[in-house]
N, C-alpha and C. Protein backbone atom coordinates (compact mmCIF):
# COMPACT_ATOMS: atom_id res chain seq x y z
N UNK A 1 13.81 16.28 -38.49
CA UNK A 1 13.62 14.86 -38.72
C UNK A 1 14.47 14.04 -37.74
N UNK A 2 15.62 14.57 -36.99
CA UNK A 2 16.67 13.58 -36.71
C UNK A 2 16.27 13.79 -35.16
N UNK A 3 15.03 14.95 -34.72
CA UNK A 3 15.47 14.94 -33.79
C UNK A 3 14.09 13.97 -33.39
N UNK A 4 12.92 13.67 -34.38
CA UNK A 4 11.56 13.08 -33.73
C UNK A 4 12.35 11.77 -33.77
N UNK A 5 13.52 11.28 -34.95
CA UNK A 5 14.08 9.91 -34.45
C UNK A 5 14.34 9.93 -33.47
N UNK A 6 15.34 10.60 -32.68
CA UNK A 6 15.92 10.71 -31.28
C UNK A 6 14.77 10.51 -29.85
N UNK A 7 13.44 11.07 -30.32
CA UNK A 7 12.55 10.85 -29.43
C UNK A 7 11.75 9.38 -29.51
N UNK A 8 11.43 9.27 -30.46
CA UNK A 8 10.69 7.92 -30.53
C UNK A 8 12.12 6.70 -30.52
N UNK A 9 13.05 6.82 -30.50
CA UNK A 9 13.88 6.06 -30.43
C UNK A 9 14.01 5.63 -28.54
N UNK A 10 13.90 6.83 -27.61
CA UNK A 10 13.77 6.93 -26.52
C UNK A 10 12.38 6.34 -26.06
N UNK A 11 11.32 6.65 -26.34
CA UNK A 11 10.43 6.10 -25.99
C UNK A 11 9.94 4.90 -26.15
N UNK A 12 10.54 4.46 -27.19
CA UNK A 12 10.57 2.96 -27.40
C UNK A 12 11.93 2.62 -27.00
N UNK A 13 12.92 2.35 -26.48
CA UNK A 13 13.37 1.87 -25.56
C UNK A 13 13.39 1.81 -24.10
N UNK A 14 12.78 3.16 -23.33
CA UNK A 14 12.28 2.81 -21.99
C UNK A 14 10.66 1.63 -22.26
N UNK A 15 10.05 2.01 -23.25
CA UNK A 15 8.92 1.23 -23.25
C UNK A 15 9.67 -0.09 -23.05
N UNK A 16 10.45 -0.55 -24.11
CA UNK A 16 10.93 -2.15 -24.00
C UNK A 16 11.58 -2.71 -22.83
N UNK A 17 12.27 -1.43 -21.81
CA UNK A 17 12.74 -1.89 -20.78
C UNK A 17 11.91 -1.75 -19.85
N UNK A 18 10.74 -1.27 -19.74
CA UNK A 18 9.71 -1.67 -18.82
C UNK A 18 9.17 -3.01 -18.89
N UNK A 19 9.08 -3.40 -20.30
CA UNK A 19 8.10 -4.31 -20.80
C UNK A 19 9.21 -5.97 -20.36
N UNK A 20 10.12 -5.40 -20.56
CA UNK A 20 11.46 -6.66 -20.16
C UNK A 20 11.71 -6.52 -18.40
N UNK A 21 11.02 -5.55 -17.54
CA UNK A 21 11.27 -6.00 -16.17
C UNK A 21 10.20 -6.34 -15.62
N UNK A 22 8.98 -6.18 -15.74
CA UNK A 22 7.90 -5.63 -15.22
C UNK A 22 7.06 -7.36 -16.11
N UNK A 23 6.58 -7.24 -17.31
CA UNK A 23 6.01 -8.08 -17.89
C UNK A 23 6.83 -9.56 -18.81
N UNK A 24 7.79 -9.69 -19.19
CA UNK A 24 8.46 -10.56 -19.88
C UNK A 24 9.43 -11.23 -18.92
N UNK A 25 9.80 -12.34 -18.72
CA UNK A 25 10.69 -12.97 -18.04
C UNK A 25 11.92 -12.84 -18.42
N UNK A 26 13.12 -12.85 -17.59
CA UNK A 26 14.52 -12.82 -18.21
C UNK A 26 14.86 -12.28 -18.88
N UNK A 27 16.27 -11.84 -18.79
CA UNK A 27 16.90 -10.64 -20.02
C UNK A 27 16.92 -11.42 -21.35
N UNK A 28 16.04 -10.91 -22.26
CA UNK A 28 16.03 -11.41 -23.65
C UNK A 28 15.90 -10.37 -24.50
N UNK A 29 15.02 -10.77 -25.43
CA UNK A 29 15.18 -9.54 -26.69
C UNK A 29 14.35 -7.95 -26.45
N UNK A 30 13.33 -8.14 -25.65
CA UNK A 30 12.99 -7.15 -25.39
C UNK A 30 13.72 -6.00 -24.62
N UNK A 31 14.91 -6.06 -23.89
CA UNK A 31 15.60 -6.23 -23.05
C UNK A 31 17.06 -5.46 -23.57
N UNK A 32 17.59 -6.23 -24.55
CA UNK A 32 18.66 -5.98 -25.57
C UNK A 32 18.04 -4.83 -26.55
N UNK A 33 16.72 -5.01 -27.28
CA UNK A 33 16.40 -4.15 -28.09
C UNK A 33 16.21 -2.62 -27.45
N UNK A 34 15.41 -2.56 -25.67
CA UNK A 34 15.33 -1.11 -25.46
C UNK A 34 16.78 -0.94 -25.10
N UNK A 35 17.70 -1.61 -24.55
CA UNK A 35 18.74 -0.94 -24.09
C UNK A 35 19.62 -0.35 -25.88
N UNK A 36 19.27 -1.31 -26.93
CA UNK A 36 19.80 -0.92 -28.09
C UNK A 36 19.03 0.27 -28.40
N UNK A 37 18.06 0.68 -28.52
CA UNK A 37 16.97 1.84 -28.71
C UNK A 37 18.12 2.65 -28.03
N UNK A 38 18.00 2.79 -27.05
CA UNK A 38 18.30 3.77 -26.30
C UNK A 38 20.04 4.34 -26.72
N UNK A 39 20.92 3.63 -27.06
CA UNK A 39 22.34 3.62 -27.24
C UNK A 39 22.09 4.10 -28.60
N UNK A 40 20.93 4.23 -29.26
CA UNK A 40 21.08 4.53 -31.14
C UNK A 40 20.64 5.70 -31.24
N UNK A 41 19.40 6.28 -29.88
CA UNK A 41 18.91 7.92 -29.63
C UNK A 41 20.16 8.24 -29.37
N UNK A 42 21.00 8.27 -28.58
CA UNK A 42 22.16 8.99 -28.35
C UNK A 42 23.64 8.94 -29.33
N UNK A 43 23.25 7.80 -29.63
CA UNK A 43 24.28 8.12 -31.19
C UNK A 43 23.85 9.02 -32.05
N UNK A 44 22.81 8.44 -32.45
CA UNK A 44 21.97 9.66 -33.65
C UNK A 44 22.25 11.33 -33.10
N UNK A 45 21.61 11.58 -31.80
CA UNK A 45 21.54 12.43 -31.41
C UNK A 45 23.26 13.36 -31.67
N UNK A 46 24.10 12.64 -30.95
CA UNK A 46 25.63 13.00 -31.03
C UNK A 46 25.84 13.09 -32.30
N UNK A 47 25.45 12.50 -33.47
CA UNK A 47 26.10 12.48 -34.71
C UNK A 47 25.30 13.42 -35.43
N UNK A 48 24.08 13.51 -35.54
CA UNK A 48 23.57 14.40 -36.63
C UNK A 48 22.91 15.80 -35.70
N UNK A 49 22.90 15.90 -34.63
CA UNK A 49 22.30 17.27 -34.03
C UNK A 49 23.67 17.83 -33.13
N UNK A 50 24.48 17.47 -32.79
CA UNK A 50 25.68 17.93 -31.89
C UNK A 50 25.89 16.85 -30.53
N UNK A 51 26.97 17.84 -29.83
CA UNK A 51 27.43 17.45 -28.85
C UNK A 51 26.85 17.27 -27.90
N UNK A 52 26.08 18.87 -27.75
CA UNK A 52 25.34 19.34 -26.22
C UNK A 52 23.84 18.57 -26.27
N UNK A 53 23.24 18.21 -27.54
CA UNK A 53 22.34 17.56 -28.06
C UNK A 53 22.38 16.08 -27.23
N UNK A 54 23.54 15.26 -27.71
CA UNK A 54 24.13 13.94 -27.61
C UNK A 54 24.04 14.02 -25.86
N UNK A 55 24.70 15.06 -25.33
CA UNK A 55 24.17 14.66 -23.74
C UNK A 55 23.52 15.49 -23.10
N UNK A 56 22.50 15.72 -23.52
CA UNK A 56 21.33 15.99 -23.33
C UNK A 56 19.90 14.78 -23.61
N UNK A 57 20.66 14.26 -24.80
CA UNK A 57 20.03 12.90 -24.98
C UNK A 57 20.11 11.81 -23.63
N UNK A 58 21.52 11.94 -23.51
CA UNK A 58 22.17 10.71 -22.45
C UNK A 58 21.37 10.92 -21.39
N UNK A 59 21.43 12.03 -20.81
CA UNK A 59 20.90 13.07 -19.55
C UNK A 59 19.27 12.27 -19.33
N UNK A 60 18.77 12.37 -20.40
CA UNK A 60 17.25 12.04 -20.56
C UNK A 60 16.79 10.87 -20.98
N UNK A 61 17.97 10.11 -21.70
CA UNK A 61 17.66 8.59 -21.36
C UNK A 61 17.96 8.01 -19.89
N UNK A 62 18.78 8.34 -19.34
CA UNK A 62 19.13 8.07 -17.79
C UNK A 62 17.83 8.25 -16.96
N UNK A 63 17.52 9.57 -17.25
CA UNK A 63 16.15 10.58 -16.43
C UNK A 63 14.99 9.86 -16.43
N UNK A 64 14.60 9.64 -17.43
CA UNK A 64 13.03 8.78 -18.18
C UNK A 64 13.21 7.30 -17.84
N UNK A 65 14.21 6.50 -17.58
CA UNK A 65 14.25 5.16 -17.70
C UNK A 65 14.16 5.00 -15.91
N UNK A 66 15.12 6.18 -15.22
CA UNK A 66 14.53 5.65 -13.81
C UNK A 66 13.08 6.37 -13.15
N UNK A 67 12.90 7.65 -13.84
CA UNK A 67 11.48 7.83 -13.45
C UNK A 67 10.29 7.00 -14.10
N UNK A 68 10.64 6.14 -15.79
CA UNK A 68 9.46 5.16 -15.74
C UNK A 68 9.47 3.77 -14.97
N UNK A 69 10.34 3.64 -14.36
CA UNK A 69 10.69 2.02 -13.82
C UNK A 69 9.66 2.90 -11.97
N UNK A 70 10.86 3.80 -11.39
CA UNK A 70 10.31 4.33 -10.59
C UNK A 70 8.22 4.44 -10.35
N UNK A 71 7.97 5.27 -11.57
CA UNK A 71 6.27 5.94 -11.52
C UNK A 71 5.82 4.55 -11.67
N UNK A 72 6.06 3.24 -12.49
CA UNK A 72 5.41 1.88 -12.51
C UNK A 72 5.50 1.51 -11.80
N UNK A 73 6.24 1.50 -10.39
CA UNK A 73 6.20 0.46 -9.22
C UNK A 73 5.28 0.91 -8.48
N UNK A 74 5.41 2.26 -8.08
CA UNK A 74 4.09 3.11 -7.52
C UNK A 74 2.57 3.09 -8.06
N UNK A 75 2.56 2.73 -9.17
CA UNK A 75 1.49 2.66 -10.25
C UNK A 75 0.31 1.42 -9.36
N UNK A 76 -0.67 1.42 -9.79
CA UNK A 76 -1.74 0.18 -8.80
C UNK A 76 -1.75 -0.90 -10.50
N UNK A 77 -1.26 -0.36 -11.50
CA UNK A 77 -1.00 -1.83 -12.79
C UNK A 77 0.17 -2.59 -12.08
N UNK A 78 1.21 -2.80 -11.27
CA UNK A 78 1.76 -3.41 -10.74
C UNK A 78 0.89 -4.37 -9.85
N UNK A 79 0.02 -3.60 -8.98
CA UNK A 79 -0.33 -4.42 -7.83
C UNK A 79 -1.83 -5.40 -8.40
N UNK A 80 -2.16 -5.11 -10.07
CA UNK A 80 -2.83 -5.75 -10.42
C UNK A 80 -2.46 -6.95 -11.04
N UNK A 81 -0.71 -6.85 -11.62
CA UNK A 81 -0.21 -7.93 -12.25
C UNK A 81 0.49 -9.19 -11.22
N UNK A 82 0.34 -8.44 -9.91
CA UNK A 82 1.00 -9.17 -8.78
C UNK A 82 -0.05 -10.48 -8.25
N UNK A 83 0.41 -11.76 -8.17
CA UNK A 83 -0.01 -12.65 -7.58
C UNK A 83 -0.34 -12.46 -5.87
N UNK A 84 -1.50 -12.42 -5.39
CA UNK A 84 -1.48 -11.85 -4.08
C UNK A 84 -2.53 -13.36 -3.30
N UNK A 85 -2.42 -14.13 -3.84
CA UNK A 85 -4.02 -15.35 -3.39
C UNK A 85 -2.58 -16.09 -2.44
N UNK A 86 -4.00 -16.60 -1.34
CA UNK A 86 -3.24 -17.57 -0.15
C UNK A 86 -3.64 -18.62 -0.19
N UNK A 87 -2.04 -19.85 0.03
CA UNK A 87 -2.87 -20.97 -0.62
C UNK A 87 -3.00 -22.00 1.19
N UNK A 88 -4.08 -22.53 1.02
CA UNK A 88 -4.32 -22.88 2.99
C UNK A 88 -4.27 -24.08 2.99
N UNK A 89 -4.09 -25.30 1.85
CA UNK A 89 -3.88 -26.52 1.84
C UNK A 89 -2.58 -26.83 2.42
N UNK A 90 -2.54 -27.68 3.14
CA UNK A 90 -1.38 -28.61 4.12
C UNK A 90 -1.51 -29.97 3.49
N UNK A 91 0.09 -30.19 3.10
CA UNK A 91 0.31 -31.51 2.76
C UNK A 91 1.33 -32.40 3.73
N UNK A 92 0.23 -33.70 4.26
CA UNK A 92 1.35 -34.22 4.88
C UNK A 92 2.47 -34.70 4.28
N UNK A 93 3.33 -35.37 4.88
CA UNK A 93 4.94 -35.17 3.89
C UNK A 93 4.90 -36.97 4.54
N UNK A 94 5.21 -38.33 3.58
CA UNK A 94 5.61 -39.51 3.98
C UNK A 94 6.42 -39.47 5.27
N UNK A 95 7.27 -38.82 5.05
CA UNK A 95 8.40 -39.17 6.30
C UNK A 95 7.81 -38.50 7.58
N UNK A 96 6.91 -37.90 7.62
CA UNK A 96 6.12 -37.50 8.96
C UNK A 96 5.03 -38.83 9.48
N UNK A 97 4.51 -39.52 8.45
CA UNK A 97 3.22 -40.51 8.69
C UNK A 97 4.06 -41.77 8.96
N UNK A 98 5.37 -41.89 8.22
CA UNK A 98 6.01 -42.80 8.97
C UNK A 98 6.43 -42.93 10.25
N UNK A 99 6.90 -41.65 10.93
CA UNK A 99 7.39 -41.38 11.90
C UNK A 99 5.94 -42.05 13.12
N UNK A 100 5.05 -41.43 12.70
CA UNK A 100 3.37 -40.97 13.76
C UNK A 100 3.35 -43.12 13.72
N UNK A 101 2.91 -43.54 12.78
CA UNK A 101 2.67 -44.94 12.94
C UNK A 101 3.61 -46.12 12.71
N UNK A 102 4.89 -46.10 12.55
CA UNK A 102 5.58 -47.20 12.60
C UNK A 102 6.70 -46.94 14.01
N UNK A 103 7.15 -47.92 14.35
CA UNK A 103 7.65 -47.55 15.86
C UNK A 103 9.54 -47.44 15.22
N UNK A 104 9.86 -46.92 15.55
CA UNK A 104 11.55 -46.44 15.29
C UNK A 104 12.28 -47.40 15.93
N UNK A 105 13.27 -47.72 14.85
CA UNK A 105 14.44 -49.29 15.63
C UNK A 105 14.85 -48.92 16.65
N UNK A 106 15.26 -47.53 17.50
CA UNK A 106 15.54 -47.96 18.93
C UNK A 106 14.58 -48.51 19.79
N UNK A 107 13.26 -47.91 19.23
CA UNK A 107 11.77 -48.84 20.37
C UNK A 107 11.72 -50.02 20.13
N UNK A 108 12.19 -50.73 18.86
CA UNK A 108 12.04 -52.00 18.56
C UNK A 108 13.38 -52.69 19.08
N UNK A 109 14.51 -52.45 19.59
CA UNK A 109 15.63 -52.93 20.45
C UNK A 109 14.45 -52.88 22.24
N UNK A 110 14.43 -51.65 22.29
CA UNK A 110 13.79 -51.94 24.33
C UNK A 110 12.86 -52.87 23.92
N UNK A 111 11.83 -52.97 23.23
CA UNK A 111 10.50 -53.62 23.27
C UNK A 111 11.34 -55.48 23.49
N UNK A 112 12.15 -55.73 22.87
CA UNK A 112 12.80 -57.34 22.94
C UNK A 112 13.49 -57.58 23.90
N UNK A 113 14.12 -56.29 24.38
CA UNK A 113 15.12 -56.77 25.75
C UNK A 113 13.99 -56.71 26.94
């Protein structure tokens, strides 16, 4: 029993820390909760199955969290959630149209002398 906690405790915390880099903005609860997931598999693990258990846990929360961050960047669901459109509109900016049609106070000093 203590040890399917230890697993689904892991898998739902790399899930939440995918879901907090990849899809959710800013470190928030999704974020806090997998990194908490993950710190409660390896307690559990250390406390009710042993030592060698406990880091073996650690070992494999470390392992799984950079090979799922890793296999999702490589993944083509990244390059589908990615904004990739080009935008071709040009805006002129006031201080350019001022420049093009009003004449600048040093031309307006030569123009009187």
């Amino acid at each position: 029993m203590n040890t399917i906690l230890v697993v689904l405790l892991v898998l739902a915390g790399v899930a939440l820390l995918l879901m907090e880099m990849f899809l959710l903005p800013g470190f928030g609860i999704a974020g806090v909760s997998g990194f908490g997931c993950l710190v409660a598999a390896v307690i559990v693990a250390w406390a009710c199955i042993g030592h060698i258990a406990g880091l073996i846990t650690l070992g494999a929360c470390v392992v799984l969290t950079i090979l799922a961050v890793w296999g999702f960047m490589r993944s083509k669901a990244l390059d589908k959630m990615a904004l990739d459109a080009q935008i071709d509109g040009h805006v002129e900016l006031a201080n350019n149209r001022l420049k093009k049609d009003e004449p600048q106070p040093a031309e307006e000093a030569d123009k009187k002398d």
